[in-house]
Protein backbone atom coordinates (compact mmCIF):
# COMPACT_ATOMS: atom_id res chain seq x y z
CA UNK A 1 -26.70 -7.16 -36.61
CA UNK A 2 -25.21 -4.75 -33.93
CA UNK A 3 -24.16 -1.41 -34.86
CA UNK A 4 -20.54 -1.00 -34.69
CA UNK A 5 -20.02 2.58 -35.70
CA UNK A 6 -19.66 4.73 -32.41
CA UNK A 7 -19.18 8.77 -32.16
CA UNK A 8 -15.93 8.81 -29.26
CA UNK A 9 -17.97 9.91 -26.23
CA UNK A 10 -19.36 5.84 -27.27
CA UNK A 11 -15.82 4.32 -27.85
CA UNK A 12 -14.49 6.16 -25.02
CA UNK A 13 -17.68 4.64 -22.87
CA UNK A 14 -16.59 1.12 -23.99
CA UNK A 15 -12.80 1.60 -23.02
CA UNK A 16 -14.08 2.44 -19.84
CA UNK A 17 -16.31 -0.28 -19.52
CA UNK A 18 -14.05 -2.78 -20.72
CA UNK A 19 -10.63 -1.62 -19.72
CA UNK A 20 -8.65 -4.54 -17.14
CA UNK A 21 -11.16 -4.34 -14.15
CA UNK A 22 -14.24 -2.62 -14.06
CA UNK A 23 -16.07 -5.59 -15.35
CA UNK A 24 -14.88 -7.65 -12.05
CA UNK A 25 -15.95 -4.52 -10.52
CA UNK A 26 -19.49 -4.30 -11.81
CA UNK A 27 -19.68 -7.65 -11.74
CA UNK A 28 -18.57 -7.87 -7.44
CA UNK A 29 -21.27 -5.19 -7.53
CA UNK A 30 -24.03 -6.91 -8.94
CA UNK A 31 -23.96 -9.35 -6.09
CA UNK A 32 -24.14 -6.67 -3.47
CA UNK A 33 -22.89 -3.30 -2.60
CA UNK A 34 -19.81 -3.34 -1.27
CA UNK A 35 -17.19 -0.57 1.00
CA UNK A 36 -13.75 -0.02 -0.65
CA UNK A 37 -11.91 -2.73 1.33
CA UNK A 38 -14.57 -5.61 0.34
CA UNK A 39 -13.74 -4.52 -2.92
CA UNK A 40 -10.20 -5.01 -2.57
CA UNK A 41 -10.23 -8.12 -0.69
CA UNK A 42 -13.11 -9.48 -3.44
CA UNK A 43 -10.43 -8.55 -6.07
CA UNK A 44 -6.87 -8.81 -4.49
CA UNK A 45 -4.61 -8.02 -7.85
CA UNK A 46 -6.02 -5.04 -8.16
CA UNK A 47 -4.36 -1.60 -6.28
CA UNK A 48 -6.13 1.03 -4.05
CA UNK A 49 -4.84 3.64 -6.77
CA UNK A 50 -6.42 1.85 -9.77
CA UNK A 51 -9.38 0.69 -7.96
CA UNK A 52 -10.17 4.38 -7.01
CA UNK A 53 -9.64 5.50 -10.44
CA UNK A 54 -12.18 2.43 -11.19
CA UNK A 55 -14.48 3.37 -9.35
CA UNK A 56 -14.61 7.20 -10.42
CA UNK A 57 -14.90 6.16 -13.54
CA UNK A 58 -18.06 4.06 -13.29
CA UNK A 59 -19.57 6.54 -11.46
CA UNK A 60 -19.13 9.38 -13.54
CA UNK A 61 -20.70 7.08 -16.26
CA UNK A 62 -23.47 6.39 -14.30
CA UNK A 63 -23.30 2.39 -13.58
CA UNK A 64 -22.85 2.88 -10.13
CA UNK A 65 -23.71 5.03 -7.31
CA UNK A 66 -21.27 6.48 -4.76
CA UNK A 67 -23.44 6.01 -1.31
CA UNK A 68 -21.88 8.01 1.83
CA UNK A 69 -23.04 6.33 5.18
CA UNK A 70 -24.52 7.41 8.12
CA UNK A 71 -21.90 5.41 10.43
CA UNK A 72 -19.57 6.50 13.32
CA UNK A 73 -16.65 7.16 11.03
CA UNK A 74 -18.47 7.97 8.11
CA UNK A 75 -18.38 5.33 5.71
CA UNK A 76 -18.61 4.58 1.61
CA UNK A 77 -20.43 2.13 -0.09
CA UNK A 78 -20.70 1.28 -4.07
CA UNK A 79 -23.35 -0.15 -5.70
CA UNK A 80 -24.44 -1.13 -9.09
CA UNK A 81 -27.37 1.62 -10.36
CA UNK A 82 -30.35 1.17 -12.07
CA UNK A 83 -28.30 1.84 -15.47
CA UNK A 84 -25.75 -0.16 -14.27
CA UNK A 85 -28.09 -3.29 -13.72
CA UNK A 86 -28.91 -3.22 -17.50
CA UNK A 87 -25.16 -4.19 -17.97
CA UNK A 88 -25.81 -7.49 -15.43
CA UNK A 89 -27.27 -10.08 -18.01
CA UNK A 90 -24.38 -8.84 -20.63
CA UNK A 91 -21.71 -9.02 -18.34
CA UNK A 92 -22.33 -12.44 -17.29
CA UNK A 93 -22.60 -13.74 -20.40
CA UNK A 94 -18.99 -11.84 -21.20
CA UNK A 95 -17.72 -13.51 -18.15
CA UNK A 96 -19.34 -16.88 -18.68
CA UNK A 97 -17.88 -17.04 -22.12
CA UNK A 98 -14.78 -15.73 -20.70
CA UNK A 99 -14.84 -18.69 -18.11
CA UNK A 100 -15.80 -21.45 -20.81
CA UNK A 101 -12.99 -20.61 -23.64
CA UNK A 102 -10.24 -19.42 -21.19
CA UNK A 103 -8.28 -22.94 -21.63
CA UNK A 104 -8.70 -22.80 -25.75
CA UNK A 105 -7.71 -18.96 -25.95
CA UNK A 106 -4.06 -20.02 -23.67
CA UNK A 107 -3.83 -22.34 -25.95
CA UNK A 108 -4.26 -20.31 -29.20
CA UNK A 109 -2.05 -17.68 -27.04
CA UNK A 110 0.57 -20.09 -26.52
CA UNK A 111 0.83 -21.49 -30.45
CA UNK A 112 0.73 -18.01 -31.61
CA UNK A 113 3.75 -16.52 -29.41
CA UNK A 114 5.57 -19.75 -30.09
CA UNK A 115 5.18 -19.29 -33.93
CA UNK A 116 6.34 -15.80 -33.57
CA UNK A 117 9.18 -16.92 -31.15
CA UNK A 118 10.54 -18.73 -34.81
CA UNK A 119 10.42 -14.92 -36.58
C-alpha cells in the first residue's frame, strides 16, 4: 500500500514534479540531453518563460543537471541525473497509462461537463 501522508517539502516535491510539463520534460530528457531550443522544438506548446521556470525547478530538485559547454558561444545542455533516472520507469508507466485511457477519460470529461451544462 503506498504511503500517502507527505510533510509539504514532499507535497510541494510532487506539485513540482507533476505540475503541466515537467513530466514531458523529464521524459524528452530521458531520451537524451538536450540544449534549450531542442527542448522547445521537442515540446512546441510550451513558452521560453515557463520552460525556464521548468527547468529551474527540476534542477533545484535534483532530477536534472544544468551542464554549461565548452563551445564557441558557450552553450547549455540538460540532462536527466542519476536521481532523476529513478523517475524513468515511473514516468513511463504515467505516460503509457496516460496514452492508453486518454480516449475514455474525454469521454468521461465530456459526459460530466455535459451533465453539469443541465445544472
Amino acid at each position: 500500500m503506498p504511503r500517502t501522508e507527505l510533510d509539504d517539502s514532499g507535497r510541494q516535491l510532487l506539485d513540482q514534479l507533476f505540475d503541466k510539463w515537467s513530466l514531458l520534460v523529464l521524459a524528452a530528457l530521458c531520451d537524451r540531453p538536450r540544449r534549450f531550443n531542442e527542448l522547445r522544438q521537442h515540446l512546441p506548446a510550451i513558452t521560453p518563460k515557463s520552460l525556464t521556470a521548468c527547468l529551474r525547478r527540476l534542477e533545484r530538485n535534483g532530477v536534472i543537471e544544468r551542464v554549461i559547454l565548452s563551445t564557441e558561444p558557450v552553450g547549455v545542455e540538460y540532462r536527466i541525473s542519476p536521481l532523476g533516472r529513478t523517475l524513468e520507469a515511473p514516468l513511463q508507466t504515467l505516460l503509457g497509462w496516460v496514452h492508453d485511457h486518454l480516449d475514455t477519460i474525454n469521454a468521461s470529461r465530456s459526459h460530466y461537463d455535459q451533465g453539469r451544462a443541465d445544472d
